[in-house]
Protein backbone atom coordinates (compact mmCIF):
# COMPACT_ATOMS: atom_id res chain seq x y z
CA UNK A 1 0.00 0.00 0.00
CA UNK A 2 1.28 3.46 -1.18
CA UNK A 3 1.80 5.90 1.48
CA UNK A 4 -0.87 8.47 0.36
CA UNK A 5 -2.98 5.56 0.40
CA UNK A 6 -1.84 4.82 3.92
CA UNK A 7 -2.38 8.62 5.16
CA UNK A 8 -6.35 8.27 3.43
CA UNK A 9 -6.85 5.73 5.92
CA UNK A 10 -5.51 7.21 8.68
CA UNK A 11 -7.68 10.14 7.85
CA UNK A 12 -10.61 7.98 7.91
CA UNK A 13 -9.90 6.19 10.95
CA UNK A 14 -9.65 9.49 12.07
CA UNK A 15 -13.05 10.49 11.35
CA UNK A 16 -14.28 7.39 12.73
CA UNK A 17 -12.88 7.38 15.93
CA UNK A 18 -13.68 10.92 16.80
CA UNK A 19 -17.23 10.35 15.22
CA UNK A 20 -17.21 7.03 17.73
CA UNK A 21 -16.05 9.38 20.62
CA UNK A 22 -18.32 12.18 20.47
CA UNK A 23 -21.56 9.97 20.54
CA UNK A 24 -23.99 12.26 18.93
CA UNK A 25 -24.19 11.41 15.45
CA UNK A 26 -28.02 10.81 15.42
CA UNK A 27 -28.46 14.52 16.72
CA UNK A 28 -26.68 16.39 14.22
CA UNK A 29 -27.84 18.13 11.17
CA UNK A 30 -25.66 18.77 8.39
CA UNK A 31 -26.67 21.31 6.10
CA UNK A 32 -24.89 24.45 4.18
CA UNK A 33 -27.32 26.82 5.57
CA UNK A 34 -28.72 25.34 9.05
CA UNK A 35 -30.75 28.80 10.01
CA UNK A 36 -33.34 27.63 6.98
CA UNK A 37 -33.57 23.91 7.72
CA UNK A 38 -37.33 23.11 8.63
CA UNK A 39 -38.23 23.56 11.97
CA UNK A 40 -34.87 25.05 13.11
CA UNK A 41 -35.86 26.32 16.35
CA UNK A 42 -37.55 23.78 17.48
CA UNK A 43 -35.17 21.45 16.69
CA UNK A 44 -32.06 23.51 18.75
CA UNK A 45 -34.67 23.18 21.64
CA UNK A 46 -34.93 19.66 21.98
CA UNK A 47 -31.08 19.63 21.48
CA UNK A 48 -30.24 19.08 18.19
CA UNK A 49 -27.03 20.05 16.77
CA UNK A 50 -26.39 21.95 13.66
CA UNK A 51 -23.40 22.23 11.50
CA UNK A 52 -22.21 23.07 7.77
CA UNK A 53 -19.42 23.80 5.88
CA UNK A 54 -18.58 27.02 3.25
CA UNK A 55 -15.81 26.64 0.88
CA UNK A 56 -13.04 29.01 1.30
CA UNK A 57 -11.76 30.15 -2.30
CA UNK A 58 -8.41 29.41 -3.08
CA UNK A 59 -7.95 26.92 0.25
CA UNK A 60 -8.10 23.35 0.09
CA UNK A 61 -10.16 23.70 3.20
CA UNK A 62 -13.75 25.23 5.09
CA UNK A 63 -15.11 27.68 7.43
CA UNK A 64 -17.20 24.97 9.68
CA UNK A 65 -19.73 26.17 11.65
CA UNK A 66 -21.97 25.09 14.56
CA UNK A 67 -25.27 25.64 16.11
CA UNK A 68 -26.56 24.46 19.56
CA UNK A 69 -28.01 25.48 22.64
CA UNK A 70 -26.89 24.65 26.01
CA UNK A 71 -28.84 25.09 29.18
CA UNK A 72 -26.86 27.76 31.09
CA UNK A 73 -27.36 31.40 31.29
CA UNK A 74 -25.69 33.36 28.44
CA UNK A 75 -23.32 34.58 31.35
CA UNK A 76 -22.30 31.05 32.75
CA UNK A 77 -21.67 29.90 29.20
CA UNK A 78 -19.05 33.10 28.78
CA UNK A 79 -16.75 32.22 31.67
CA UNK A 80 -16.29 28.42 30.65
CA UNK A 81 -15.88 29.55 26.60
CA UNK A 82 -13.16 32.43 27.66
CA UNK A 83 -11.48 30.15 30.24
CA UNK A 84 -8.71 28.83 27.86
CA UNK A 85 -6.28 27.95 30.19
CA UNK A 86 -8.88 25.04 30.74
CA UNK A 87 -9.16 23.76 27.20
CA UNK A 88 -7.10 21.16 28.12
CA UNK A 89 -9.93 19.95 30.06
CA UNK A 90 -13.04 19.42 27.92
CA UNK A 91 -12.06 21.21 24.72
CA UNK A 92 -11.96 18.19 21.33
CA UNK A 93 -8.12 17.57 20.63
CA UNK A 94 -6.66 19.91 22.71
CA UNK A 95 -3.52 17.63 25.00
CA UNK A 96 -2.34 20.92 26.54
CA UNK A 97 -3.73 24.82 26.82
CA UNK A 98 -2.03 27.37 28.56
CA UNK A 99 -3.02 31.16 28.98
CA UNK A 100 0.52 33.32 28.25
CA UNK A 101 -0.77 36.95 27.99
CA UNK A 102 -3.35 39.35 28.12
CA UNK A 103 -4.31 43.13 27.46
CA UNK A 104 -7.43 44.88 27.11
CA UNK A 105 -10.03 42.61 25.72
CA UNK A 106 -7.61 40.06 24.14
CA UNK A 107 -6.05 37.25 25.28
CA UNK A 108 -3.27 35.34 23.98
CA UNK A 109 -3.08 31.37 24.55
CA UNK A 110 -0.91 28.38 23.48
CA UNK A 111 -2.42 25.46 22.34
CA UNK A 112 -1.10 22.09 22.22
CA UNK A 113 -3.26 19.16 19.81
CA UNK A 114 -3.70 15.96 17.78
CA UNK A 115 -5.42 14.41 15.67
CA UNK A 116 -6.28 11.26 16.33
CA UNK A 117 -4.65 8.44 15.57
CA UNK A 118 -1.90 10.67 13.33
CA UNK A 119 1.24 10.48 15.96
CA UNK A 120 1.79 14.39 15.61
CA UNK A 121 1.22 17.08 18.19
CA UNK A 122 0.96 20.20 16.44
CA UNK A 123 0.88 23.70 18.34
CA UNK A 124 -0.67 27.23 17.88
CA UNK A 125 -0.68 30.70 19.69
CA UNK A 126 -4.16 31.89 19.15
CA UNK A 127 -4.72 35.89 20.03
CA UNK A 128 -8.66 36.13 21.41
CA UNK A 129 -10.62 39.06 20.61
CA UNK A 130 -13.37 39.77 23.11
CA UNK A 131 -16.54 41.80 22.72
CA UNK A 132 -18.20 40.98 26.03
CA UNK A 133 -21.58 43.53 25.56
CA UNK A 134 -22.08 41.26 22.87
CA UNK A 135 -21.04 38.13 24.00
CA UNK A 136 -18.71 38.07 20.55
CA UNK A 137 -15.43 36.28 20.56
CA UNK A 138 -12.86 36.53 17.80
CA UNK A 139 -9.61 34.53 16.85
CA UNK A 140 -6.66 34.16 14.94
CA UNK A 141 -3.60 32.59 14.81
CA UNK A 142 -0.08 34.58 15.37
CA UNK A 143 2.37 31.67 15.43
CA UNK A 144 2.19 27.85 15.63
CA UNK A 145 3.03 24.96 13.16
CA UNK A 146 -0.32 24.64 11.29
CA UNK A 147 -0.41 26.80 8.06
CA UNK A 148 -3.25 28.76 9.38
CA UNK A 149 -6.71 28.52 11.90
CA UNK A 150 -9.18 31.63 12.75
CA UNK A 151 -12.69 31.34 14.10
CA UNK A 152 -15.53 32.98 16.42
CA UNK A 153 -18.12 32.35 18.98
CA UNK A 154 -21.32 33.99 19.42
CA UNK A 155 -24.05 33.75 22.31
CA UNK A 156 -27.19 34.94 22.64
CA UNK A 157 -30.21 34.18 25.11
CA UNK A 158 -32.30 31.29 23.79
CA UNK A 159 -35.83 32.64 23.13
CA UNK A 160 -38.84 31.37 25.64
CA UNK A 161 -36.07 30.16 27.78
CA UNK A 162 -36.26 33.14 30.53
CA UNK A 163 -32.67 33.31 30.09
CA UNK A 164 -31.78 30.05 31.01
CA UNK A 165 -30.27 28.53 27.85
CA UNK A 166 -27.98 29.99 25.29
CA UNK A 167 -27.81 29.49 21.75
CA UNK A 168 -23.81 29.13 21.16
CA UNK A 169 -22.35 28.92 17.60
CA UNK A 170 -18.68 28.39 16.99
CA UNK A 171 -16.81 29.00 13.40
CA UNK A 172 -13.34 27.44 12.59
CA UNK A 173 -11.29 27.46 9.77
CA UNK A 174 -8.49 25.38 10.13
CA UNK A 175 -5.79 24.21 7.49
CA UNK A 176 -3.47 22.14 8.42
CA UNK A 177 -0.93 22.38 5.47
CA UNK A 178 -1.48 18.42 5.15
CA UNK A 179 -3.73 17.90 1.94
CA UNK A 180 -5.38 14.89 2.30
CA UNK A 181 -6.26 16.21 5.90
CA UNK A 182 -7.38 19.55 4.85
CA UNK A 183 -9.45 18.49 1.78
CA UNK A 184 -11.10 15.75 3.31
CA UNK A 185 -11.90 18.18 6.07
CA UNK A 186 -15.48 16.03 6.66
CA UNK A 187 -14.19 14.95 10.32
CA UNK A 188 -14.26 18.24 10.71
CA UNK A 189 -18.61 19.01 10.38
CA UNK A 190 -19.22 15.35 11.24
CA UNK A 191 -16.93 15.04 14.21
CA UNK A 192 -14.97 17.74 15.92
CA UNK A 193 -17.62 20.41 15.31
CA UNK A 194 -20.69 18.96 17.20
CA UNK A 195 -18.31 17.82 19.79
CA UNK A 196 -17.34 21.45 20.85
CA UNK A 197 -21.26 21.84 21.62
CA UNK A 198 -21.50 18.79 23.58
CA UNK A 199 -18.32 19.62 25.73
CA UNK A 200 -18.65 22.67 26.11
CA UNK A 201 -22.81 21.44 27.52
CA UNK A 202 -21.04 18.99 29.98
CA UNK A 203 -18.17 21.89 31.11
CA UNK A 204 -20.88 24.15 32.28
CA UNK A 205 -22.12 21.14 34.60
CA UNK A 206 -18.90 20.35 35.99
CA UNK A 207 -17.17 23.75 36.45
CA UNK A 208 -20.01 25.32 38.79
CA UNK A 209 -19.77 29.01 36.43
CA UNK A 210 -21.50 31.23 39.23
CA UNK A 211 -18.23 30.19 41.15
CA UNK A 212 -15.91 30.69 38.66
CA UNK A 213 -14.69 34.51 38.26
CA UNK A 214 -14.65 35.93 35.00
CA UNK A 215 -10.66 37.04 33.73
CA UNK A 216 -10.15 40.83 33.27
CA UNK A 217 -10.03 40.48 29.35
CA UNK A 218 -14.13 38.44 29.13
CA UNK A 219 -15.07 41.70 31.18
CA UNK A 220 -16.57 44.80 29.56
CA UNK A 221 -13.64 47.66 29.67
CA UNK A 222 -15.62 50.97 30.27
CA UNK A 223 -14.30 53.41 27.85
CA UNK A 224 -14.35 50.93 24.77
CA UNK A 225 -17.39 49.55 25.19
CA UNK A 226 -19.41 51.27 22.63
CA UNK A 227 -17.24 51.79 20.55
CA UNK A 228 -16.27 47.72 20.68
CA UNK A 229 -20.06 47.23 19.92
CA UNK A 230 -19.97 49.40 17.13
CA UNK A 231 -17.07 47.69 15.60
CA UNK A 232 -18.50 44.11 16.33
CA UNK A 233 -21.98 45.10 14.48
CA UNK A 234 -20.09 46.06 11.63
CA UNK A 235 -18.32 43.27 11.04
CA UNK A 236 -21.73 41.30 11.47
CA UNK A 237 -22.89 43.52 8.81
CA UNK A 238 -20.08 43.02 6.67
CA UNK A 239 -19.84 39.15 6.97
């Protein structure tokens, strides 16, 4: 067997395993534009989990997305999404995640992963954005072995759920600089995607968030919080 041959399987077994690991395959949706599936709503209610995948022009690889809704308050959900120094924890792939700088509303951290069962740990140094009177979190990478990775999370107050459960969506794009890994970037939807939703669901049970206290850079800063606002509704605008 050839080795690209060799490196398809591995990507498969890849797939499989994490699919295997994540346990939720019969709640997930897959679709390019989840917001105008059928019954959408109703669906994120009862727990379903939504995902798709856009083409990136002139990449070999996608901008995944994911839709879910996790019964916490909007604020309880913040501190375990912002508390990267945790990742390690409850975060898919991630071996190691350490916190190594902040100022203002950003935060740098160093991530350590793997894809499973590829013997490889690769690395990144992500630099978090923060729009806390939005609940808006942006990222991109500044240094790390991976060719490239950027992404967001958004939060908002689940409707008819007096507050108590938060729609969450998470983007990545992530490009490895491997191409049978980034063009067969289905573990990615299928696997690693709805698996962010479902850890990030059982995180909020175990960490106890009205203990937990909320780092300088999640917290609105004062003078720049308008003006942060204003910036992150543009962006929405121009997306």
């Amino acid at each position: 067997m050839g080795s690209s041959a060799v490196l398809r399987g591995i990507a498969a077994s890849s797939a499989c395993l994490l699919l295997f690991a994540t346990g939720c395959a019969k709640s997930i949706d897959h679709s390019l534009i989840p917001e105008q599936q059928p019954n959408f709503q109703e669906n994120l209610a009862k727990g379903k989990i939504y995902t798709s995948a856009l083409p990136i022009g002139g990449t070999p690889s996608r901008l995944g997305k994911v839709i879910g809704v996790v019964d916490a308050p909007v604020d309880d959900v913040w501190k375990v999404v912002v508390d990267y120094g945790s990742y390690k924890h409850f975060m898919p792939l991630i071996w190691e995640s350490d916190l190594i700088g902040s100022e203002g509303n950003k935060a740098d951290a160093r991530l350590q992963f793997q894809i499973k069962p590829i013997p490889v740990i690769y690395w990144c140094i992500l630099r978090y954005n923060h729009n806390p009177g939005i609940y808006h979190i942006d990222w991109q990478q500044v240094e790390g072995d991976i060719k490239n990775t950027y992404g967001s999370y958004d939060l908002a107050p689940f409707p008819d759920a007096n507050g108590n459960r938060t729609k969450l969506t998470y983007q990545l794009y992530f490009e490895i600089g491997n191409p049978l890994l980034d063009t067969g970037a289905d573990w990615l939807t299928e696997t690693v995607l709805p698996a962010v939703i479902t850890r990030i669901r059982d995180r909020v049970k175990e960490a106890n968030p009205p203990m937990m206290e909320l780092p300088a850079y999640a917290r609105p800063q004062m003078v720049d919080t308008q003006k942060q606002i204003e910036d992150a509704m543009r962006d929405v605008e121009l997306r």
